[in-house]
N, C-alpha and C. Protein backbone atom coordinates (compact mmCIF):
# COMPACT_ATOMS: atom_id res chain seq x y z
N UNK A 1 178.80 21.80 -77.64
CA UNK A 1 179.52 21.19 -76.54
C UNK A 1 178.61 21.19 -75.32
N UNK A 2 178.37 20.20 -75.03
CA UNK A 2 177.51 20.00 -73.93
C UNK A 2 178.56 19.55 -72.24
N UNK A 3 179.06 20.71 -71.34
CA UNK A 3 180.08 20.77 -70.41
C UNK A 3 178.71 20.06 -69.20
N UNK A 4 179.24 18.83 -68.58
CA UNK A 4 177.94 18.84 -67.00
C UNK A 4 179.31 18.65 -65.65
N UNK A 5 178.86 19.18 -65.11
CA UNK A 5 179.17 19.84 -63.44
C UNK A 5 178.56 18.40 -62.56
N UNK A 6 179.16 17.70 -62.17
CA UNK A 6 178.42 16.85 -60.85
C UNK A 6 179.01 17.17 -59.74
N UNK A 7 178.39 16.89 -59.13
CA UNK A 7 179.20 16.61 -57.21
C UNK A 7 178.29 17.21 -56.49
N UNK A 8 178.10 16.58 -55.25
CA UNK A 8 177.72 17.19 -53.86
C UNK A 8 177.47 18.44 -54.06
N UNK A 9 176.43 19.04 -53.22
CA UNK A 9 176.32 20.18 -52.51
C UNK A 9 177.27 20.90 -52.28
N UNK A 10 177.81 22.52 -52.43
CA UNK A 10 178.57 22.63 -51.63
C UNK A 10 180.10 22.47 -51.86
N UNK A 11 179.99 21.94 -52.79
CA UNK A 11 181.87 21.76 -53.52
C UNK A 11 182.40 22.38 -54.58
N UNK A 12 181.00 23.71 -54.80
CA UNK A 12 181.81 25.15 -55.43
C UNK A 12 181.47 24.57 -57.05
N UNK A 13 180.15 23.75 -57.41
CA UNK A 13 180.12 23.53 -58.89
C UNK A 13 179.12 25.10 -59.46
N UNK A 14 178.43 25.35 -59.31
CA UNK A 14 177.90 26.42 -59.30
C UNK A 14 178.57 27.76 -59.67
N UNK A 15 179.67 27.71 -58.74
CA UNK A 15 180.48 28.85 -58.83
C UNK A 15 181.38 28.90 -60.36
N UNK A 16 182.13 27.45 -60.15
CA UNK A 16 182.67 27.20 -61.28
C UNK A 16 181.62 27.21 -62.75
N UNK A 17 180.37 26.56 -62.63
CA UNK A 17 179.87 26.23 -63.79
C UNK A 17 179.45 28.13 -64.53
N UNK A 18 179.23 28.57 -63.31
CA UNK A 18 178.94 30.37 -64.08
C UNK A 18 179.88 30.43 -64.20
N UNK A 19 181.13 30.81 -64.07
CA UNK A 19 182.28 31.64 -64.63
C UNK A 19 182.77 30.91 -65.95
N UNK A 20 182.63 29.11 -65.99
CA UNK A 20 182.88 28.84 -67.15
C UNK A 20 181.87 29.48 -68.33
N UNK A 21 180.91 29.32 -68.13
CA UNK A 21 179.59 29.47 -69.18
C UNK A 21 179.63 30.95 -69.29
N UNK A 22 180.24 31.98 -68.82
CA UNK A 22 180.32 33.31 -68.98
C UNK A 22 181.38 33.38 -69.69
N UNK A 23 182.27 32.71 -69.37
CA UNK A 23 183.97 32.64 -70.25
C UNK A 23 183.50 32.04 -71.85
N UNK A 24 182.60 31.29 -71.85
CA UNK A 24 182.57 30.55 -72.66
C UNK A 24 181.21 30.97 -74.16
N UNK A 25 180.59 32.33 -73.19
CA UNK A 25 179.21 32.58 -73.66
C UNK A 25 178.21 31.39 -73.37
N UNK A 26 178.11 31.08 -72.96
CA UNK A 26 177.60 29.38 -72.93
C UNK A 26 176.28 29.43 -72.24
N UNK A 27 174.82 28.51 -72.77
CA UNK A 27 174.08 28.58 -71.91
C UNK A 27 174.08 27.74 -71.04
N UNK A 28 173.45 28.33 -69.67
CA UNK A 28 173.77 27.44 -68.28
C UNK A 28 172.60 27.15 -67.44
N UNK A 29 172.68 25.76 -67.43
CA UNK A 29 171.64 25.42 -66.88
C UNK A 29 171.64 24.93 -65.26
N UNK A 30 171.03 25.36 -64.32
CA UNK A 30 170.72 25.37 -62.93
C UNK A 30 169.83 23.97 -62.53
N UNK A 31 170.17 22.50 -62.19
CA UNK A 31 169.26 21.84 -61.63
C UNK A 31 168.24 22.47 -60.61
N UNK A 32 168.98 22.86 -59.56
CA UNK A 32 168.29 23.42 -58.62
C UNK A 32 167.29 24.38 -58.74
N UNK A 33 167.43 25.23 -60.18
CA UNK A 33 166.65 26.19 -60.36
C UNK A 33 165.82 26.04 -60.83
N UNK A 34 165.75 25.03 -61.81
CA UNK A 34 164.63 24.38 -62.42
C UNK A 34 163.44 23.53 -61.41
N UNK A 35 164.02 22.68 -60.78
CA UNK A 35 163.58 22.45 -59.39
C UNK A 35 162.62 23.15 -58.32
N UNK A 36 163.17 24.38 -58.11
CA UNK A 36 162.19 24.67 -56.86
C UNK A 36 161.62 26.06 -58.20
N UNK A 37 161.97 25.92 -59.14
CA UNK A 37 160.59 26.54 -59.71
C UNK A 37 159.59 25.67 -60.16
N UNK A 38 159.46 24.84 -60.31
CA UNK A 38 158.65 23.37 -60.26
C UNK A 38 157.93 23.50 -58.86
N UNK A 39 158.80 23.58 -57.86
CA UNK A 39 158.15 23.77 -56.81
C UNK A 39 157.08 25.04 -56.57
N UNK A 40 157.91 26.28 -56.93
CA UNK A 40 157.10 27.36 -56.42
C UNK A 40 155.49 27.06 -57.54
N UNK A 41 156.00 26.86 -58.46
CA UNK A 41 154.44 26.52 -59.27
C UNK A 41 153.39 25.88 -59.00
N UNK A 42 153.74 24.78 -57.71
CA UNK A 42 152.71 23.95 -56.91
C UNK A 42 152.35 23.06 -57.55
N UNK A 43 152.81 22.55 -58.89
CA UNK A 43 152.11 21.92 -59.59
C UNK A 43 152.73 19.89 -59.48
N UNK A 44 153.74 19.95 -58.57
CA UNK A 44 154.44 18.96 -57.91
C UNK A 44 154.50 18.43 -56.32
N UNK A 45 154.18 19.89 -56.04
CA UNK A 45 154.50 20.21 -54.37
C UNK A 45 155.78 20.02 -53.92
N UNK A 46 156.36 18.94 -53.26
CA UNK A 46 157.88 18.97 -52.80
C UNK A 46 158.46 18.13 -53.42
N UNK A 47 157.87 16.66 -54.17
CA UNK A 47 158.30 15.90 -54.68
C UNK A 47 158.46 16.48 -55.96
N UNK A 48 159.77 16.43 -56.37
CA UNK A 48 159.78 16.96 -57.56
C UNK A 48 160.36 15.70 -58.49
N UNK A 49 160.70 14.55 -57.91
CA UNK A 49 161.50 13.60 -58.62
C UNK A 49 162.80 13.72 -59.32
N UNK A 50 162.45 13.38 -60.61
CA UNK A 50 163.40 13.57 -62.19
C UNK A 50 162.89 14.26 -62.80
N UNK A 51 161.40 15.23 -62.68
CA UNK A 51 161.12 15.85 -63.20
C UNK A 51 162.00 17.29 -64.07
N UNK A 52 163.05 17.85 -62.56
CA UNK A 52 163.72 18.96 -62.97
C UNK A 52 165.71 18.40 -64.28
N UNK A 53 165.49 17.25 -63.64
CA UNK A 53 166.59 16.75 -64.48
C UNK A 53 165.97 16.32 -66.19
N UNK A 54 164.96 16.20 -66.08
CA UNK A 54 163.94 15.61 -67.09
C UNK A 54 163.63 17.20 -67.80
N UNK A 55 163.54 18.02 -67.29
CA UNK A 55 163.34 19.45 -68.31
C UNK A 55 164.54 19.95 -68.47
N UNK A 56 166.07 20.05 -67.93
CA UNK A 56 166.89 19.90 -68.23
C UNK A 56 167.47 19.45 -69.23
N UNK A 57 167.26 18.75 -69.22
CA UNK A 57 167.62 17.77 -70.43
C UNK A 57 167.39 17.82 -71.82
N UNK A 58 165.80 18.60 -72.00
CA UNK A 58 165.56 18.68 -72.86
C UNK A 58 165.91 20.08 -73.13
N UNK A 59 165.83 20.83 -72.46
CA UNK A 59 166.67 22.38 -72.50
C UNK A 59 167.97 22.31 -73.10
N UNK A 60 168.50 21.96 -72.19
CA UNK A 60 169.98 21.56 -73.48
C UNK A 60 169.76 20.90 -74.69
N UNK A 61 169.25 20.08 -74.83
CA UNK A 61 169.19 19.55 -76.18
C UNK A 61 168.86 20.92 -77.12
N UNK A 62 167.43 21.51 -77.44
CA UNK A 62 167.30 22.79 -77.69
C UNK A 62 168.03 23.62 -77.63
N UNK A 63 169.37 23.72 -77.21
CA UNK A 63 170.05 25.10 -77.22
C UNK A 63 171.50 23.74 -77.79
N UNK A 64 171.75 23.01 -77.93
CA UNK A 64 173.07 22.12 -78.48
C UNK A 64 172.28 22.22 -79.98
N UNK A 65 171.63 21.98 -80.29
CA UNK A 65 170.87 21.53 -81.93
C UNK A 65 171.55 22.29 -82.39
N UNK A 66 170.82 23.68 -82.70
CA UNK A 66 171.83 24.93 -83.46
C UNK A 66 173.18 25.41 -83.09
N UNK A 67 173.67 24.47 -82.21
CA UNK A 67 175.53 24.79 -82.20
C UNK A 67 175.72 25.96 -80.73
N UNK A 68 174.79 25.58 -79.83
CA UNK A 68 175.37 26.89 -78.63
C UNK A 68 175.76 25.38 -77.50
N UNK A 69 177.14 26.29 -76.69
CA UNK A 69 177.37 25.48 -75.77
C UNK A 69 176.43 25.11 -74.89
N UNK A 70 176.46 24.24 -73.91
CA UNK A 70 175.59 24.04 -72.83
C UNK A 70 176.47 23.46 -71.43
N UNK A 71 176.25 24.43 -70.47
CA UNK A 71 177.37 24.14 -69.22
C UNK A 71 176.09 23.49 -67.83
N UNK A 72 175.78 22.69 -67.68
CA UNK A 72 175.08 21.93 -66.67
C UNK A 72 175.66 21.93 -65.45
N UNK A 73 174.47 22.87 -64.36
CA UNK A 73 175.16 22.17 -62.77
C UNK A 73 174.26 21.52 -62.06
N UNK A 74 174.70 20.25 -61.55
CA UNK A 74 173.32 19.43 -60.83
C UNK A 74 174.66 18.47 -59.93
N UNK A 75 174.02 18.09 -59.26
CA UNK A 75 174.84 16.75 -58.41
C UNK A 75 174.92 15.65 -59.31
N UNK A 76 174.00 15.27 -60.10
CA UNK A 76 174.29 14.01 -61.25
C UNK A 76 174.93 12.55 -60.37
N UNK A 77 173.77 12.59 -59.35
CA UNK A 77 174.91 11.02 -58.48
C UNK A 77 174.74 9.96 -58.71
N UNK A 78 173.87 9.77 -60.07
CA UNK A 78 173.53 8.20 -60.33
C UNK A 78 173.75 7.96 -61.55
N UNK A 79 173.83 6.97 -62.19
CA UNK A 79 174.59 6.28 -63.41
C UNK A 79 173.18 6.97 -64.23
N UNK A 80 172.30 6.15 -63.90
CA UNK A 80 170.85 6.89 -64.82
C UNK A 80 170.79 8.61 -65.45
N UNK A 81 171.02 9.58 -64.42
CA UNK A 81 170.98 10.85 -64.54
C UNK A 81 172.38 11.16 -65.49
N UNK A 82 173.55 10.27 -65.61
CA UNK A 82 174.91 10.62 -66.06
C UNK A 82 174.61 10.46 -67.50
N UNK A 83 173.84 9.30 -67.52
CA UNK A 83 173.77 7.98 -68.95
C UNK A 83 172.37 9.34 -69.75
N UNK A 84 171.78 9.81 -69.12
CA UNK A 84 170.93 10.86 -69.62
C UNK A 84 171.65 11.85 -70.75
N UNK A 85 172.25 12.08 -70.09
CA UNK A 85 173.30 13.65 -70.45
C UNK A 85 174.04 13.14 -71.59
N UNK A 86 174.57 11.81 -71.61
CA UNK A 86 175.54 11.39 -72.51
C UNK A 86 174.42 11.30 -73.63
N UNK A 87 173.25 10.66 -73.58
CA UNK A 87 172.15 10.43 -74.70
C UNK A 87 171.92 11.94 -75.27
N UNK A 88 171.82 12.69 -74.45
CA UNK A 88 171.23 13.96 -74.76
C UNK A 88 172.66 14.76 -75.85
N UNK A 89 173.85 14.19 -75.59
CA UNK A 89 174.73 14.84 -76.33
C UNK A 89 175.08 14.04 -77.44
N UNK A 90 174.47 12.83 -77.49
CA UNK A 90 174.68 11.84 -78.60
C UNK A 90 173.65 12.03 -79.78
N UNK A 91 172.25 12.73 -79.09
CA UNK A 91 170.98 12.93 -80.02
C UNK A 91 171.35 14.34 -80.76
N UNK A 92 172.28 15.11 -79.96
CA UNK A 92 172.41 16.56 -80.43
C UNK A 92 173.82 16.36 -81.12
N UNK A 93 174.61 15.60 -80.92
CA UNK A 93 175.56 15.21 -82.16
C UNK A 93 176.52 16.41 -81.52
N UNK A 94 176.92 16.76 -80.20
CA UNK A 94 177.74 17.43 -79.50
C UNK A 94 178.82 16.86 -78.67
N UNK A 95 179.98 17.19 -78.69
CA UNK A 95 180.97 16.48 -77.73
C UNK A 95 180.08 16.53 -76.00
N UNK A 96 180.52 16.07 -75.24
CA UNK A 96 180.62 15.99 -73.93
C UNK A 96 181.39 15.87 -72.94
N UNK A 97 181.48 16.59 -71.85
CA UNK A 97 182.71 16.92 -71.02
C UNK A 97 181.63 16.39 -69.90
N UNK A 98 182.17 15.25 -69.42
CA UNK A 98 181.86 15.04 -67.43
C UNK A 98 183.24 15.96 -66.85
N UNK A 99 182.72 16.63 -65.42
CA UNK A 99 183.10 16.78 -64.92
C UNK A 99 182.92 16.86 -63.75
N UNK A 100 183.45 16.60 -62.53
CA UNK A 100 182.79 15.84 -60.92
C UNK A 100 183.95 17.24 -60.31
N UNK A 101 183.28 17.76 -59.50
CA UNK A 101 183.48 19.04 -58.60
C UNK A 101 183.98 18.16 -57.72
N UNK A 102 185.24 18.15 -56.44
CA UNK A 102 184.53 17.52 -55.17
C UNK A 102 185.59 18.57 -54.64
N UNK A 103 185.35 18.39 -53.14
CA UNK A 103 186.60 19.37 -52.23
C UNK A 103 186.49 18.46 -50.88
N UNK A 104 188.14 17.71 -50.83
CA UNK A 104 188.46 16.72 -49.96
C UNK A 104 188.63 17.25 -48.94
N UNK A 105 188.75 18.57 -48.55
CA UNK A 105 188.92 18.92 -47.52
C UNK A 105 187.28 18.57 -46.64
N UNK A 106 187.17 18.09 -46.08
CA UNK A 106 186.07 17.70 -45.03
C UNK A 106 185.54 19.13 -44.26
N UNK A 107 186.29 19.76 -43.51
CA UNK A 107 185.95 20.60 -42.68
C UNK A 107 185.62 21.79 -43.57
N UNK A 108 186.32 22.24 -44.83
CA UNK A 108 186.00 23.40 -45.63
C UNK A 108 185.21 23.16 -46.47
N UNK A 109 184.40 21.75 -46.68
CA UNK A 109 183.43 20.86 -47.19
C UNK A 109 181.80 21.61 -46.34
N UNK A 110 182.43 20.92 -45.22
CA UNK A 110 181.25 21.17 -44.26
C UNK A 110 180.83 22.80 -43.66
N UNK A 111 181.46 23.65 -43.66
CA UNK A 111 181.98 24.73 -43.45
C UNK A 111 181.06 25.43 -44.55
N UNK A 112 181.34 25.16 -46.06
CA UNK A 112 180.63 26.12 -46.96
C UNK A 112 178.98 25.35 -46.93
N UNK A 113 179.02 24.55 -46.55
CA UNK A 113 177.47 24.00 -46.75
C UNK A 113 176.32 24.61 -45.57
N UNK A 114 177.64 24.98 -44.29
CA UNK A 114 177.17 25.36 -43.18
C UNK A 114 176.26 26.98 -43.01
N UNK A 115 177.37 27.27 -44.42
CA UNK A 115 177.20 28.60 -44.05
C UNK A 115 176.64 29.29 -45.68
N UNK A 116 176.10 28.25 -46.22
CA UNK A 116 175.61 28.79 -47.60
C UNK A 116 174.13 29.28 -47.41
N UNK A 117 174.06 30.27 -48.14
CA UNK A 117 172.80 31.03 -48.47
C UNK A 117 172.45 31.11 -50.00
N UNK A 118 170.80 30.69 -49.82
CA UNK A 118 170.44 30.48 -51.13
C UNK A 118 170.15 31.58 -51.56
N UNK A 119 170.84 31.45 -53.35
CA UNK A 119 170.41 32.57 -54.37
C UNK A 119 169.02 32.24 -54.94
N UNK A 120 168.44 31.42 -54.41
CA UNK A 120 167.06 30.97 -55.60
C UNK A 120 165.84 31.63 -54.35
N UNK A 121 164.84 32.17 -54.83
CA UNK A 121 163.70 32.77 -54.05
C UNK A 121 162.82 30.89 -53.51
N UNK A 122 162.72 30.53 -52.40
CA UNK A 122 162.15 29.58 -51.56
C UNK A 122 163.07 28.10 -51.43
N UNK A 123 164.17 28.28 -51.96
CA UNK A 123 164.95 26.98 -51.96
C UNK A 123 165.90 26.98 -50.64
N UNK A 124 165.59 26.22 -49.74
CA UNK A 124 166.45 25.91 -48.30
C UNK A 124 168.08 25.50 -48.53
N UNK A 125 168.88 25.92 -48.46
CA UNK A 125 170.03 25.04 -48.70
C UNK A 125 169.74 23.97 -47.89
N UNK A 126 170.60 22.96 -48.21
CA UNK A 126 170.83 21.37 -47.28
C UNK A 126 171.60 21.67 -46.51
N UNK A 127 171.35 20.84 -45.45
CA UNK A 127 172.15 20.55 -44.03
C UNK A 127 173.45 19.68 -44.26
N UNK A 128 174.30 20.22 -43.57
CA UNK A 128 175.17 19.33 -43.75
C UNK A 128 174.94 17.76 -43.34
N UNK A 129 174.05 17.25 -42.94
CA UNK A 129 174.03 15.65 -42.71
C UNK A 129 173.25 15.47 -43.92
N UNK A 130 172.27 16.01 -44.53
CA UNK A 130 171.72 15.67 -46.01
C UNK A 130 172.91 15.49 -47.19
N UNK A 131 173.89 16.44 -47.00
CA UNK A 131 174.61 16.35 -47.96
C UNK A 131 175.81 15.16 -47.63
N UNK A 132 176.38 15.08 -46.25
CA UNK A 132 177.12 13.72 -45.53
C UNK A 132 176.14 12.05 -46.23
N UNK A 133 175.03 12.23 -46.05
CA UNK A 133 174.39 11.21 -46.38
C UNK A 133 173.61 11.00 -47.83
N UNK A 134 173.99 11.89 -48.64
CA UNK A 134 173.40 12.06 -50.04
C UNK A 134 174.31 11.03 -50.89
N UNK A 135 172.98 10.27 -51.23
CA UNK A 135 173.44 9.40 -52.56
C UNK A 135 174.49 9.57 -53.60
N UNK A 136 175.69 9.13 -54.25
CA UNK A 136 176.26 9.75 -55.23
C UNK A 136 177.20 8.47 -54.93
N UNK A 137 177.08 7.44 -56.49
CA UNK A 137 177.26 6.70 -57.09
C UNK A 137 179.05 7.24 -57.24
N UNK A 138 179.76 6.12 -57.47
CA UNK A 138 181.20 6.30 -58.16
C UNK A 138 180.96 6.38 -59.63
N UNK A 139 182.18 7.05 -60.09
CA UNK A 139 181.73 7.34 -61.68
C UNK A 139 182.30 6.03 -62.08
N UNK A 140 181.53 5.38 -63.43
CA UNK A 140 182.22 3.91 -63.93
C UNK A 140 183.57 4.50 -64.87
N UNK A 141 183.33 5.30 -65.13
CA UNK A 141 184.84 5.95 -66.54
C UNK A 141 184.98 7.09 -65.80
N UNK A 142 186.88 6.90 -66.50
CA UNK A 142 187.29 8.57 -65.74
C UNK A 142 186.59 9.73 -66.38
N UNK A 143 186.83 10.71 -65.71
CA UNK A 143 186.16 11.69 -66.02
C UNK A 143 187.35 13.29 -65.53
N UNK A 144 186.76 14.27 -65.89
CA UNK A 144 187.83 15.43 -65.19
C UNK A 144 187.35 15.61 -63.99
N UNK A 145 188.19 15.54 -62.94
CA UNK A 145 187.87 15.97 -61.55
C UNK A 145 188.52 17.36 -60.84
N UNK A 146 187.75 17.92 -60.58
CA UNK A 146 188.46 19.63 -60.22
C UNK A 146 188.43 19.71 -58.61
N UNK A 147 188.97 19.34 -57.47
CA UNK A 147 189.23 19.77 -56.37
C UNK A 147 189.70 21.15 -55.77
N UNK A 148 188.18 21.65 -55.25
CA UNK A 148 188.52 23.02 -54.84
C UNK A 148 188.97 23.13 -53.18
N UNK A 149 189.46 21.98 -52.85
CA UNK A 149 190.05 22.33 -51.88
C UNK A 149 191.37 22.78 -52.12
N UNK A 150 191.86 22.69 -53.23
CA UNK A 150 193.15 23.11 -54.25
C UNK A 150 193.18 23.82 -55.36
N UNK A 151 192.15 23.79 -56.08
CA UNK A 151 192.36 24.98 -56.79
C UNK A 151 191.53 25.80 -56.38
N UNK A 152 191.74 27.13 -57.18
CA UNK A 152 191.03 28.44 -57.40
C UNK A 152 189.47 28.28 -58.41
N UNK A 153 188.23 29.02 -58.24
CA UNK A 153 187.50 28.92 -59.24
C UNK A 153 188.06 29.48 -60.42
N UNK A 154 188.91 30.30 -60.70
CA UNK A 154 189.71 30.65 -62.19
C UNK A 154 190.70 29.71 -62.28
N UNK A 155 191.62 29.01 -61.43
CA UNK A 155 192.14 27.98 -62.00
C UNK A 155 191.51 26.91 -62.37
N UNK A 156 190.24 26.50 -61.43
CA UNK A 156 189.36 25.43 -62.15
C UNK A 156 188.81 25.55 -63.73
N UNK A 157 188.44 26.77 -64.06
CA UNK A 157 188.14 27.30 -65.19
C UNK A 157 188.96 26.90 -66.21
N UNK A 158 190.03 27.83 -66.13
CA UNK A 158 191.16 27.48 -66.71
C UNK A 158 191.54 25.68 -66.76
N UNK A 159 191.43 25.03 -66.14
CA UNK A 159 191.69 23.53 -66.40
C UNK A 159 190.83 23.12 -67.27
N UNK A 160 189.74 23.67 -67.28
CA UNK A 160 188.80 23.09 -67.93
C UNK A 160 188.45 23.55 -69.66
N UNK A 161 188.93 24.97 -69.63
CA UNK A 161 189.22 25.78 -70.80
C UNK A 161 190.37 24.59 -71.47
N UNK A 162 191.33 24.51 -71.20
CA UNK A 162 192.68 23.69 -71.76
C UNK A 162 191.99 22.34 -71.55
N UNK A 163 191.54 21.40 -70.87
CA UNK A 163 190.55 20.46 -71.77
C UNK A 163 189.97 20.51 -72.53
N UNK A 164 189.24 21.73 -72.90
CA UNK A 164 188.52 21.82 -74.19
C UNK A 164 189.06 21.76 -75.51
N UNK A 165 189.96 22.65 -75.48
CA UNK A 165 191.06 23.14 -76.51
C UNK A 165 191.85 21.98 -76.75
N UNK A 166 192.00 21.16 -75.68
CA UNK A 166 193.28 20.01 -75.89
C UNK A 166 192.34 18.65 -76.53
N UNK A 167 191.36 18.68 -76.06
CA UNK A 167 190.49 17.39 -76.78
C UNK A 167 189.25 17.86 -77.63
N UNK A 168 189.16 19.22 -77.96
CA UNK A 168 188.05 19.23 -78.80
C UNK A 168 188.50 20.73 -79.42
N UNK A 169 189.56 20.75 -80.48
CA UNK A 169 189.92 21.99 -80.55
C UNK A 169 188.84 23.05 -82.09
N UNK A 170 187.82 22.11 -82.21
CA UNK A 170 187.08 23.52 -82.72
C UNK A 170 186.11 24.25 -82.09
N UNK A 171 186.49 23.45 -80.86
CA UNK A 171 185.23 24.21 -79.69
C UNK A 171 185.55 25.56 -79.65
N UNK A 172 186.90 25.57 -79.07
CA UNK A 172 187.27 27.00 -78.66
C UNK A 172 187.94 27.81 -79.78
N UNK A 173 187.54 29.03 -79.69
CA UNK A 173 188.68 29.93 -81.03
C UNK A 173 190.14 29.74 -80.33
């Protein structure tokens, strides 16, 4: 089962994508982390492109082959990076779960972005006008959408647990 996390900066996918992938045993993969270790290696400098979505990608594939989950968190804001993930779960012969993080609340939007501190050794969080002005495409098909300006990260979990079970029931025991 290949689970991916999109949305903005800042709208609590992270939070959610560990507690699922811990609930789930699941391996979990970090855009961001992959990213500015690309960076710290120098071997890119700041431009890192598609590079970190591009080793991603193939990381999951490698861990879906022999049957382990895979829980993805990245922003995913373009049809290209989405249409990736779906190939990557079509080559590994694994279901796939989109799921788009967002939190409508504006001010508790801006608020956690304001005041986030990075867990990764040299990675800056974004400013809130990077993330106000960050690219991110509408999805073309529905998808599950989890609003944490309303739920809980264990109720998000939980929604997402009972999607699994409800549309893919040999995922879960």
């Amino acid at each position: 089962m290949l689970i991916v996390f999109s949305g903005l900066p800042g709208t609590g996918k992270t939070t959610i994508a560990r507690s699922l992938a811990t609930r789930l045993d699941a391996t979990c993969l970090r855009i961001d982390t992959i990213e500015q270790a690309i960076r710290n290696a120098g071997v890119l400098a700041d431009d890192v492109g598609t590079s970190g979505y591009r080793v991603a990608n193939e990381l999951a594939a490698n861990n879906l082959r022999p049957g382990h989950s895979v829980v993805v968190d990245c922003v995913n804001p373009v049809a290209e990076s989405r249409q990736a993930w779906a190939d990557i779960a079509d080559r590994s012969g694994a279901p796939l779960l989109n799921i788009e993080v967002i939190c409508s609340d504006r001010r508790e939007h801006r608020r956690r972005v304001e005041q986030r501190q990075s867990d990764i050794m040299g990675l800056t969080p974004p400013t809130w006008s990077s993330v106000a002005n960050h690219e991110y495409e509408a999805w073309a098909q529905p998808i599950l959408c989890l609003d944490t300006a309303n739920v809980s990260v264990d109720q998000a979990v939980e929604i997402v647990v009972r999607q699994l079970t409800d549309h893919h029931p040999t995922v879960l025991p």
